[in-house]
PDB file of N, CA and C in Angstrom:
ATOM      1  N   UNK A   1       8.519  -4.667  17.160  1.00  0.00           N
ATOM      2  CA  UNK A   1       7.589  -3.572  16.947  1.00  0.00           C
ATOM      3  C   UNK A   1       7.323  -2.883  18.289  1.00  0.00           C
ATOM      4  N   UNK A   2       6.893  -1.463  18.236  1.00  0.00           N
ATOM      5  CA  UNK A   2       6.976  -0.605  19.162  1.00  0.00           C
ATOM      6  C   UNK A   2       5.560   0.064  19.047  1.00  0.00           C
ATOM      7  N   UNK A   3       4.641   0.369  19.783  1.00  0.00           N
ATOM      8  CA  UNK A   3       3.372   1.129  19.761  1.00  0.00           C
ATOM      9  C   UNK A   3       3.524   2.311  20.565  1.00  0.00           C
ATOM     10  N   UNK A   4       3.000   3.413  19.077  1.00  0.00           N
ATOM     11  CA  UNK A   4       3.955   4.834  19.182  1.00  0.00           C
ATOM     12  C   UNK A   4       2.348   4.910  20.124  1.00  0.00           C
ATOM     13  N   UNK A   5       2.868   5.706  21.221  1.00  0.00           N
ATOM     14  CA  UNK A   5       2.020   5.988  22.199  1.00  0.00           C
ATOM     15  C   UNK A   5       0.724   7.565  22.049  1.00  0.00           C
ATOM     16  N   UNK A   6       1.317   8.046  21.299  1.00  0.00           N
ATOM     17  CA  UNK A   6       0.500   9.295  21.188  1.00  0.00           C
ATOM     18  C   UNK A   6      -0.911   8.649  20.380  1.00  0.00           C
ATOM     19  N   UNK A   7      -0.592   7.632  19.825  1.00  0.00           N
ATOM     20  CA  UNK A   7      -1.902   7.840  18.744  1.00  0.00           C
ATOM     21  C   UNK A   7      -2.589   6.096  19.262  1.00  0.00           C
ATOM     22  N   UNK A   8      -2.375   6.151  20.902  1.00  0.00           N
ATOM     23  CA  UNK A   8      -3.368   5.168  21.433  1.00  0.00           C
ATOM     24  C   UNK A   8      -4.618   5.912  21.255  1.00  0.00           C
ATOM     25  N   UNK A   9      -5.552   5.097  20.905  1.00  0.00           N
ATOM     26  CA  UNK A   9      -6.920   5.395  21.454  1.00  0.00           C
ATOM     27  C   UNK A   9      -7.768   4.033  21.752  1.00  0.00           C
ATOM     28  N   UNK A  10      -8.515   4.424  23.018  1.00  0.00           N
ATOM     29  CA  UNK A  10      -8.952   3.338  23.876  1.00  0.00           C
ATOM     30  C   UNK A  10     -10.973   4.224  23.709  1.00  0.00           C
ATOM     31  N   UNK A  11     -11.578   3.154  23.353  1.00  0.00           N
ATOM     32  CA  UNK A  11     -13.063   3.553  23.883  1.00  0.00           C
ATOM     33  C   UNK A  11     -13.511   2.004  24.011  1.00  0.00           C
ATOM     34  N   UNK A  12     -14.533   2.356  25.968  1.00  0.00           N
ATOM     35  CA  UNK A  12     -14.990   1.525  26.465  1.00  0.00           C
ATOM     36  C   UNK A  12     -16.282   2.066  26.891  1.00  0.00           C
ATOM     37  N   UNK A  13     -17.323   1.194  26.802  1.00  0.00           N
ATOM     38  CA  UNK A  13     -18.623   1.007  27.051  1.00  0.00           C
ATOM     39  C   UNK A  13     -19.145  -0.340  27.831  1.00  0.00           C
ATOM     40  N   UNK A  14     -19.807   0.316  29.070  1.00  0.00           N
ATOM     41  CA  UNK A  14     -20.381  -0.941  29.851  1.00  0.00           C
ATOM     42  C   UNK A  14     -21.398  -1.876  29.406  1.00  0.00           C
ATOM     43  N   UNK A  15     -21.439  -2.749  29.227  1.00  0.00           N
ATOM     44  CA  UNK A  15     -22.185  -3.632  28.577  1.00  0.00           C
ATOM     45  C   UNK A  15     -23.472  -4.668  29.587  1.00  0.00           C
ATOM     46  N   UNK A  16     -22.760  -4.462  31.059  1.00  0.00           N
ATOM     47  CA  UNK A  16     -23.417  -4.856  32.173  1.00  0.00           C
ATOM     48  C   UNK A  16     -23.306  -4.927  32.699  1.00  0.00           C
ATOM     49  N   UNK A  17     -23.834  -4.173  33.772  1.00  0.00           N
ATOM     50  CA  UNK A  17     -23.406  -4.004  35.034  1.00  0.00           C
ATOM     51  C   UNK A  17     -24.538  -4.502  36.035  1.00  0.00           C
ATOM     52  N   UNK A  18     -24.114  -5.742  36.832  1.00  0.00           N
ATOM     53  CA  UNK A  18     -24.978  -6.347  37.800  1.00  0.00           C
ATOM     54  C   UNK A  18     -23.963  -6.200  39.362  1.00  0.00           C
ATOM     55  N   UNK A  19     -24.824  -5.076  40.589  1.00  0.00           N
ATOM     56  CA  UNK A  19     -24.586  -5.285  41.378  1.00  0.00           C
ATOM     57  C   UNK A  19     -24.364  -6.445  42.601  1.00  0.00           C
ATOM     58  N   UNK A  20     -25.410  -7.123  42.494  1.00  0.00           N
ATOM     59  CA  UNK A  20     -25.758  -8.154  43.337  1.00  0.00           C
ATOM     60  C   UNK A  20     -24.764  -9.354  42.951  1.00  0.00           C
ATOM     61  N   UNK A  21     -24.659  -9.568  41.725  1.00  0.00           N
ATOM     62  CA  UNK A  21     -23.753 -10.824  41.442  1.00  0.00           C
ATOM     63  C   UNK A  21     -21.961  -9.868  41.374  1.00  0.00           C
ATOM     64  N   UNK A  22     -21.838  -8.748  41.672  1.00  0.00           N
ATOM     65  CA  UNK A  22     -20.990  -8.125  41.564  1.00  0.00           C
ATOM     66  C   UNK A  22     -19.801  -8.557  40.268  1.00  0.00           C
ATOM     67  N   UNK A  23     -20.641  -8.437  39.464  1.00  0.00           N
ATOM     68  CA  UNK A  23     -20.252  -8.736  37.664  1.00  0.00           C
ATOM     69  C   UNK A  23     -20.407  -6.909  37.031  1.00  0.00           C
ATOM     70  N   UNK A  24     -19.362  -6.795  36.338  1.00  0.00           N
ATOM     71  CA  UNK A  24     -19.004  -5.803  35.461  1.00  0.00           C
ATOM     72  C   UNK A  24     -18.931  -6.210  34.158  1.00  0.00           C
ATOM     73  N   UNK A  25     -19.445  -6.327  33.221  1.00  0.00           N
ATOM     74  CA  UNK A  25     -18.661  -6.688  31.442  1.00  0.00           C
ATOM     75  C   UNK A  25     -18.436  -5.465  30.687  1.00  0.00           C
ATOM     76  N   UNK A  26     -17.456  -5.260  30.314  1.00  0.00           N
ATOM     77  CA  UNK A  26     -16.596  -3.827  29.800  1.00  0.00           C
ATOM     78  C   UNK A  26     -16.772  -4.558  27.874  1.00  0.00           C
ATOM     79  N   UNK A  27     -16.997  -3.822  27.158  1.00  0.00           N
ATOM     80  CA  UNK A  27     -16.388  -3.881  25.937  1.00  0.00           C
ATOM     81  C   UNK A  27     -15.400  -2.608  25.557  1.00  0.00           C
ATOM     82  N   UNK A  28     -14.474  -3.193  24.892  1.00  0.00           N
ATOM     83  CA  UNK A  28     -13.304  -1.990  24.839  1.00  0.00           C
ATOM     84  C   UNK A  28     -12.401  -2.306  23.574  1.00  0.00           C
ATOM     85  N   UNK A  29     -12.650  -1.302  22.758  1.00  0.00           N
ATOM     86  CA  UNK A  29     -11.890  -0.866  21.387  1.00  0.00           C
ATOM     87  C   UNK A  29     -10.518  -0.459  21.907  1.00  0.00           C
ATOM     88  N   UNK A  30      -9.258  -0.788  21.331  1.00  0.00           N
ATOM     89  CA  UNK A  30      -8.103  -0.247  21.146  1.00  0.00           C
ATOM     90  C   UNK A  30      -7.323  -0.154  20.184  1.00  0.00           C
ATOM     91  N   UNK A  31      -6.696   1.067  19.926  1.00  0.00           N
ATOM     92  CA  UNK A  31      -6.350   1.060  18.110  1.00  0.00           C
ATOM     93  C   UNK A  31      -5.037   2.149  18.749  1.00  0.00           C
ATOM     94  N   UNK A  32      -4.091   1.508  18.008  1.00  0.00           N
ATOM     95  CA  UNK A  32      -2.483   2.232  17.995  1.00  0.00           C
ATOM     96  C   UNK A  32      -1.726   1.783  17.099  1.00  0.00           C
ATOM     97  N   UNK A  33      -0.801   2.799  16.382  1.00  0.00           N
ATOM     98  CA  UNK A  33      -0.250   2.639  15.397  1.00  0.00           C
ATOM     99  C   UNK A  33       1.174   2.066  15.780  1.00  0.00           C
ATOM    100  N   UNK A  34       1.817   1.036  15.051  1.00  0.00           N
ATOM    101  CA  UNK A  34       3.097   0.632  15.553  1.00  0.00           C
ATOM    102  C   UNK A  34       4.143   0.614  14.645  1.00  0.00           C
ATOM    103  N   UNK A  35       5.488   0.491  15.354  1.00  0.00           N
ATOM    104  CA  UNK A  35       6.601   0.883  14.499  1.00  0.00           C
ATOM    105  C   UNK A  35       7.388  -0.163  14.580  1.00  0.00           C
ATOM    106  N   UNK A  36       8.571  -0.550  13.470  1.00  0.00           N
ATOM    107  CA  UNK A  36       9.658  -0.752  13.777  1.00  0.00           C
ATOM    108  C   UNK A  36      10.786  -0.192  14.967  1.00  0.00           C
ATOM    109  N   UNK A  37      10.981  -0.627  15.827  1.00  0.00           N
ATOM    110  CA  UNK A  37      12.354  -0.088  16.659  1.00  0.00           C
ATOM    111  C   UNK A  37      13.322   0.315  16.160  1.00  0.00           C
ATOM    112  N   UNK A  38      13.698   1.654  15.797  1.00  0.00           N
ATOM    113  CA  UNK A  38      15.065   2.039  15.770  1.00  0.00           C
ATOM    114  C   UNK A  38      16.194   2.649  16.595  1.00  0.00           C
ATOM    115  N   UNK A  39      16.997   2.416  17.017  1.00  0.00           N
ATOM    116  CA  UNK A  39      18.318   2.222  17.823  1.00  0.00           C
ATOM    117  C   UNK A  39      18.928   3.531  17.196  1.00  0.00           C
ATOM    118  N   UNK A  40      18.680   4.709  18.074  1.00  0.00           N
ATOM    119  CA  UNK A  40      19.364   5.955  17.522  1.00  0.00           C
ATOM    120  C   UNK A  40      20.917   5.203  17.829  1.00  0.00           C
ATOM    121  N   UNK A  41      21.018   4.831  18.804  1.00  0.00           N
ATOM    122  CA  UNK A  41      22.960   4.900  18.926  1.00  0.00           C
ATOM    123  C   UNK A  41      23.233   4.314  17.688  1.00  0.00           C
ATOM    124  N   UNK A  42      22.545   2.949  17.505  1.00  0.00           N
ATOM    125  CA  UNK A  42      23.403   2.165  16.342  1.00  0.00           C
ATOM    126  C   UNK A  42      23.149   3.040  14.907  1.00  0.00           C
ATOM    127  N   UNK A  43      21.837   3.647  14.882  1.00  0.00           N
ATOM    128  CA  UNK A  43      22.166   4.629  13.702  1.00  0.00           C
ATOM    129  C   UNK A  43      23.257   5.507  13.517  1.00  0.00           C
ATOM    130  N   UNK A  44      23.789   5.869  14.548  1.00  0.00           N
ATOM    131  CA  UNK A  44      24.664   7.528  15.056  1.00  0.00           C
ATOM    132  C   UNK A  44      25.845   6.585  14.209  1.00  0.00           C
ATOM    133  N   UNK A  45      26.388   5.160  14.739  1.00  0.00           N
ATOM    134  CA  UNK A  45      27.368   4.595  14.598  1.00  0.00           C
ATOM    135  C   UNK A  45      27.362   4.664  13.064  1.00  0.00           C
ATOM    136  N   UNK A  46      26.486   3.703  12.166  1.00  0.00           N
ATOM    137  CA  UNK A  46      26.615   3.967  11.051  1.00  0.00           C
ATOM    138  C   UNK A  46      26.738   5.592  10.487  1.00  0.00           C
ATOM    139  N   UNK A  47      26.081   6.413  10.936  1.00  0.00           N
ATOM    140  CA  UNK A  47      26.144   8.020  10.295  1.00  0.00           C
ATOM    141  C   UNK A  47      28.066   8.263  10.174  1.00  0.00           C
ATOM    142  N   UNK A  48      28.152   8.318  11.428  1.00  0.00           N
ATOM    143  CA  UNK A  48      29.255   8.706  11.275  1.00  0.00           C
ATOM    144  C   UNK A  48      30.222   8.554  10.178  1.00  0.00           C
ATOM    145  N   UNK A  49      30.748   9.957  10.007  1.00  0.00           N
ATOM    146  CA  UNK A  49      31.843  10.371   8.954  1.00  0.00           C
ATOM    147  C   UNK A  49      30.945  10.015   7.379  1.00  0.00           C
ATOM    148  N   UNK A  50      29.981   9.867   7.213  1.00  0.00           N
ATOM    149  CA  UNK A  50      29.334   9.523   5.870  1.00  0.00           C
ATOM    150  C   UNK A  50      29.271  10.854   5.110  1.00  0.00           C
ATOM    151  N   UNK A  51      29.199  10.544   3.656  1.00  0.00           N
ATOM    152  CA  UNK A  51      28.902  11.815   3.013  1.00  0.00           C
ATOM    153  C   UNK A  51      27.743  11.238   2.347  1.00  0.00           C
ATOM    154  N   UNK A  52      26.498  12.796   2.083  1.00  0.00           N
ATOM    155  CA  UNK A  52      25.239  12.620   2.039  1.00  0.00           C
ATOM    156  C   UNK A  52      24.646  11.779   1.359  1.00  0.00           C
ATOM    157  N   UNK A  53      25.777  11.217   0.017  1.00  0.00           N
ATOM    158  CA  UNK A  53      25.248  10.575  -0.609  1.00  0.00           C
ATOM    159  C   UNK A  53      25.143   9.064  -0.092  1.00  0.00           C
ATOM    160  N   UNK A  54      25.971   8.954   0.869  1.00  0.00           N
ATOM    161  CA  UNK A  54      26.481   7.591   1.477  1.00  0.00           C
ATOM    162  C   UNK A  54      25.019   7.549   2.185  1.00  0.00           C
ATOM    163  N   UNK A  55      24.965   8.339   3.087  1.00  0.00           N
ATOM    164  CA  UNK A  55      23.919   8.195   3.885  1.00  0.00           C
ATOM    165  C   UNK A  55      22.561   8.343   3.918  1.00  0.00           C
ATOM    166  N   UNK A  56      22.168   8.993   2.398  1.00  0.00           N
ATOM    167  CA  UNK A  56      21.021   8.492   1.464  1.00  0.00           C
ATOM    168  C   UNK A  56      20.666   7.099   1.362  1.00  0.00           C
ATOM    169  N   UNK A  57      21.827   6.684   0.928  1.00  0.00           N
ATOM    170  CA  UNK A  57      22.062   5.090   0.447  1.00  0.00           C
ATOM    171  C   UNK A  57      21.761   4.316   1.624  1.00  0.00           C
ATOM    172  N   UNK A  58      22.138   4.582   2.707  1.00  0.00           N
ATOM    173  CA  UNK A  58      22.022   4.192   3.774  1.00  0.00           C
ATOM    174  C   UNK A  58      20.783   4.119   4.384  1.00  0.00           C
ATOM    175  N   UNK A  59      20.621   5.049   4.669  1.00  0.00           N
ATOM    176  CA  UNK A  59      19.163   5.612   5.118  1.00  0.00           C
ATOM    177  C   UNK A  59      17.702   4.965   4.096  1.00  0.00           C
ATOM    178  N   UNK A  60      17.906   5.102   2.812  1.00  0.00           N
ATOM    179  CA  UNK A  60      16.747   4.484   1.978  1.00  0.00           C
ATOM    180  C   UNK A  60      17.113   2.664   1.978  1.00  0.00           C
ATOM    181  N   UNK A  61      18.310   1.821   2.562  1.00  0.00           N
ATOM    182  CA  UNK A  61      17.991   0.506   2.617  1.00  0.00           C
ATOM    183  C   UNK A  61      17.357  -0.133   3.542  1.00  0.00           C
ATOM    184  N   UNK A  62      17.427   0.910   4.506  1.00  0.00           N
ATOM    185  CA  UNK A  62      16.864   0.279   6.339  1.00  0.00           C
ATOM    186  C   UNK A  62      15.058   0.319   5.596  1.00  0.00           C
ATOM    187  N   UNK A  63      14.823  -1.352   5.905  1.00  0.00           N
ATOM    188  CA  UNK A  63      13.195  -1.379   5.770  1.00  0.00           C
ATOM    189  C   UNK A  63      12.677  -1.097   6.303  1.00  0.00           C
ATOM    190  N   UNK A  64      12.706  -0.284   7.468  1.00  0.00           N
ATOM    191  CA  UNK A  64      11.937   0.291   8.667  1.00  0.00           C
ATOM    192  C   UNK A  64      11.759   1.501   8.513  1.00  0.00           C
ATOM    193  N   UNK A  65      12.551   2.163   7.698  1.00  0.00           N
ATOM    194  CA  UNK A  65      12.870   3.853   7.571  1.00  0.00           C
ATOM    195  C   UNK A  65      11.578   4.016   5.739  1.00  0.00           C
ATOM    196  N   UNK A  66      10.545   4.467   6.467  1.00  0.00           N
ATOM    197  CA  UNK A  66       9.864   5.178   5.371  1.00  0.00           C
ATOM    198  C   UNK A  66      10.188   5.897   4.114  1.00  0.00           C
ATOM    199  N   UNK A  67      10.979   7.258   5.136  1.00  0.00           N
ATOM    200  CA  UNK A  67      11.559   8.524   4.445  1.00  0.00           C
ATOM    201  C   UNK A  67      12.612   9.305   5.178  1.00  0.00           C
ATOM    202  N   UNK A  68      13.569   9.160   4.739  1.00  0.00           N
ATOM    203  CA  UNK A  68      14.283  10.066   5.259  1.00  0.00           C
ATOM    204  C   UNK A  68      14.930  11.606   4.463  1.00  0.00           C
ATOM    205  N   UNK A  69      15.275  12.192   5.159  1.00  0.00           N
ATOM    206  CA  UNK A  69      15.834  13.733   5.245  1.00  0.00           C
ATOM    207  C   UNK A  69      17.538  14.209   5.980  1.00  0.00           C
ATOM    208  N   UNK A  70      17.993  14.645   4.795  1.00  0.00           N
ATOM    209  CA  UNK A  70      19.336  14.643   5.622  1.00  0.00           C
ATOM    210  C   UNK A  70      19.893  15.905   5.442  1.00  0.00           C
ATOM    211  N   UNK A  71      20.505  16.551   6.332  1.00  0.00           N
ATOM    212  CA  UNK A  71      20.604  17.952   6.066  1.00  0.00           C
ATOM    213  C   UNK A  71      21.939  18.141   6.515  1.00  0.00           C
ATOM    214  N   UNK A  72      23.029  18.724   6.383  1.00  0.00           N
ATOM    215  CA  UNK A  72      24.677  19.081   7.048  1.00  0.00           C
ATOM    216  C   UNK A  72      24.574  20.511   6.811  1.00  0.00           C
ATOM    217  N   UNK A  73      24.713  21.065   8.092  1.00  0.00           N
ATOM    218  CA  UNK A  73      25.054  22.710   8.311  1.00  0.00           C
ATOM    219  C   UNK A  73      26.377  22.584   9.459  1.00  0.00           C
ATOM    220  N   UNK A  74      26.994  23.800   8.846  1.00  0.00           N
ATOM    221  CA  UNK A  74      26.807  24.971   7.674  1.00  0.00           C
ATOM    222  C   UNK A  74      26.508  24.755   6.090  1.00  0.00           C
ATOM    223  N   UNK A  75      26.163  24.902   5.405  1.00  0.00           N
ATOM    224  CA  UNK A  75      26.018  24.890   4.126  1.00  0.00           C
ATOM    225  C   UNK A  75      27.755  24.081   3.138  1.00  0.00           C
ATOM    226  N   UNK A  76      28.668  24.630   3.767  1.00  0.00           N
ATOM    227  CA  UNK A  76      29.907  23.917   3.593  1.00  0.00           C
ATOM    228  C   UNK A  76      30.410  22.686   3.885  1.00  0.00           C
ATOM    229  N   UNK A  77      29.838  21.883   5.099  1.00  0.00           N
ATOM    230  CA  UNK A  77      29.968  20.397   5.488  1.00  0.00           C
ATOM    231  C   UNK A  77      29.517  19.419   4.599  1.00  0.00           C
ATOM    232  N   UNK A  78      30.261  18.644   4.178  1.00  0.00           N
ATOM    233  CA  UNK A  78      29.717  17.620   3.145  1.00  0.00           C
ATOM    234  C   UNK A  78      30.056  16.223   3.699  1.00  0.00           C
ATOM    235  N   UNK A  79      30.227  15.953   5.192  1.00  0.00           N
ATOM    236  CA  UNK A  79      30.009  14.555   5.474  1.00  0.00           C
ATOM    237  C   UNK A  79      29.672  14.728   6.975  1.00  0.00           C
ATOM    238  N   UNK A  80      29.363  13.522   7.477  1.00  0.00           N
ATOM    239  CA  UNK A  80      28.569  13.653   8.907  1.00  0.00           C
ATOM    240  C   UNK A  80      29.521  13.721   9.652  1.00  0.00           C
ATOM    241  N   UNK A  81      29.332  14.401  11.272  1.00  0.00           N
ATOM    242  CA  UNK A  81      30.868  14.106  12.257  1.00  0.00           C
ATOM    243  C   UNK A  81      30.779  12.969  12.636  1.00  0.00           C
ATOM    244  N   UNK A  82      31.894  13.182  12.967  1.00  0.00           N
ATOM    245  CA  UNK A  82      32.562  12.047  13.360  1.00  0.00           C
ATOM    246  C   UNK A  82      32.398  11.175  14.960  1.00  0.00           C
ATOM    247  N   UNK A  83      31.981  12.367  15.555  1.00  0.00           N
ATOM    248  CA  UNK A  83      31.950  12.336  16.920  1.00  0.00           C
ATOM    249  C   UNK A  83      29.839  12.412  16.763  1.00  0.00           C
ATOM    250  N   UNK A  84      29.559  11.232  17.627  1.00  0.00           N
ATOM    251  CA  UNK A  84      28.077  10.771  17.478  1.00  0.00           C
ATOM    252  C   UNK A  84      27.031  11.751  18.594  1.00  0.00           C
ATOM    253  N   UNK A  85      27.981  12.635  19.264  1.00  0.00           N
ATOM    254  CA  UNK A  85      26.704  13.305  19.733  1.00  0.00           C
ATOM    255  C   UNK A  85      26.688  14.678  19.065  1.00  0.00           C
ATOM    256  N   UNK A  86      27.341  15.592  17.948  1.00  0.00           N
ATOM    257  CA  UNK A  86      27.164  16.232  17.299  1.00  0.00           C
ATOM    258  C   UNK A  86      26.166  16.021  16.259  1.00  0.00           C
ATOM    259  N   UNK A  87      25.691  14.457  16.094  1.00  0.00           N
ATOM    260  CA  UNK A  87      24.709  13.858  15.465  1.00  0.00           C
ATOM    261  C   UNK A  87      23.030  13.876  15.304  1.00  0.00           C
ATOM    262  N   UNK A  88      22.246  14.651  14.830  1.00  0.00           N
ATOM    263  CA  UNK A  88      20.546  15.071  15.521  1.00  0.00           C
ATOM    264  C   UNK A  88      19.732  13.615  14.948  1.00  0.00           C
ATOM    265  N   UNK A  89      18.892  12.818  15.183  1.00  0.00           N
ATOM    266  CA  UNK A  89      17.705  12.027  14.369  1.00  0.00           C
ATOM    267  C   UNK A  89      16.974  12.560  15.251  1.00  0.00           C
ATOM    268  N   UNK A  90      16.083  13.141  14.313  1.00  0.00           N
ATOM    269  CA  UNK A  90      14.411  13.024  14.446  1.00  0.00           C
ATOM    270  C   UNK A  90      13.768  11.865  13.906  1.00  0.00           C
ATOM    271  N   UNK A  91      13.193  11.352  14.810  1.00  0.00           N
ATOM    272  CA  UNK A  91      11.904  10.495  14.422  1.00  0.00           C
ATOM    273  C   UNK A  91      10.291  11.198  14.267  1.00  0.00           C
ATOM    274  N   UNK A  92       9.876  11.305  13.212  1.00  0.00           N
ATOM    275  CA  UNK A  92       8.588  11.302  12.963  1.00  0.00           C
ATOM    276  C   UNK A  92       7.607  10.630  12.792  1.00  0.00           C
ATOM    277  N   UNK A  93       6.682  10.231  13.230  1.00  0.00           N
ATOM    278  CA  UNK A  93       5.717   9.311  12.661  1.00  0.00           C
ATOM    279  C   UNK A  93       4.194   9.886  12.313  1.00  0.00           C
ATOM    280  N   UNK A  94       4.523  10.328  11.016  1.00  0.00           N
ATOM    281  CA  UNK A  94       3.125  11.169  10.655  1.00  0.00           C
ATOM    282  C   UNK A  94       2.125   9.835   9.851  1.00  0.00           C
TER     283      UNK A  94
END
């Protein structure tokens, strides 16, 4: 698991602060949402050369993958290239 960084949130409040004994006590909330790790290369590897339906299939068995979206342009391409950096993943985490 991976903690998607945008949606840290940290709140801290001093709870006591004594100079003389030079003691601080912090209380502190932290809340972040976390993910499965996914490995764009090793995805790219599987994409490759798939046709959409393959990679539907594909894409909806990975238990980590929520939802996916698959799109081939031009409108005429009906399988993925072949070559893995012609390849786009977006990751979203809404």
């Amino acid at each position: 698991k991976k903690i998607y960084e945008k949606s840290v949130d940290i709140n801290y409040s001093v709870e006591k602060l004594d100079l003389n004994l030079k003691e601080l006590l912090i209380n502190m909330d932290i809340k972040s949402k976390i993910f499965s790790y996914i490995s764009e290369e090793s995805l790219k590897d599987k994409i490759k050369g798939k046709s959409f339906y393959e990679l539907a299939n594909l894409l909806n068995s990975q238990i980590q993958i929520k939802k996916s979206e698959v799109k081939f342009w031009p409108f005429f391409v009906n399988k993925a290239p072949a070559n893995g950096d012609r390849i786009k993943i977006e990751l979203r985490f809404d």
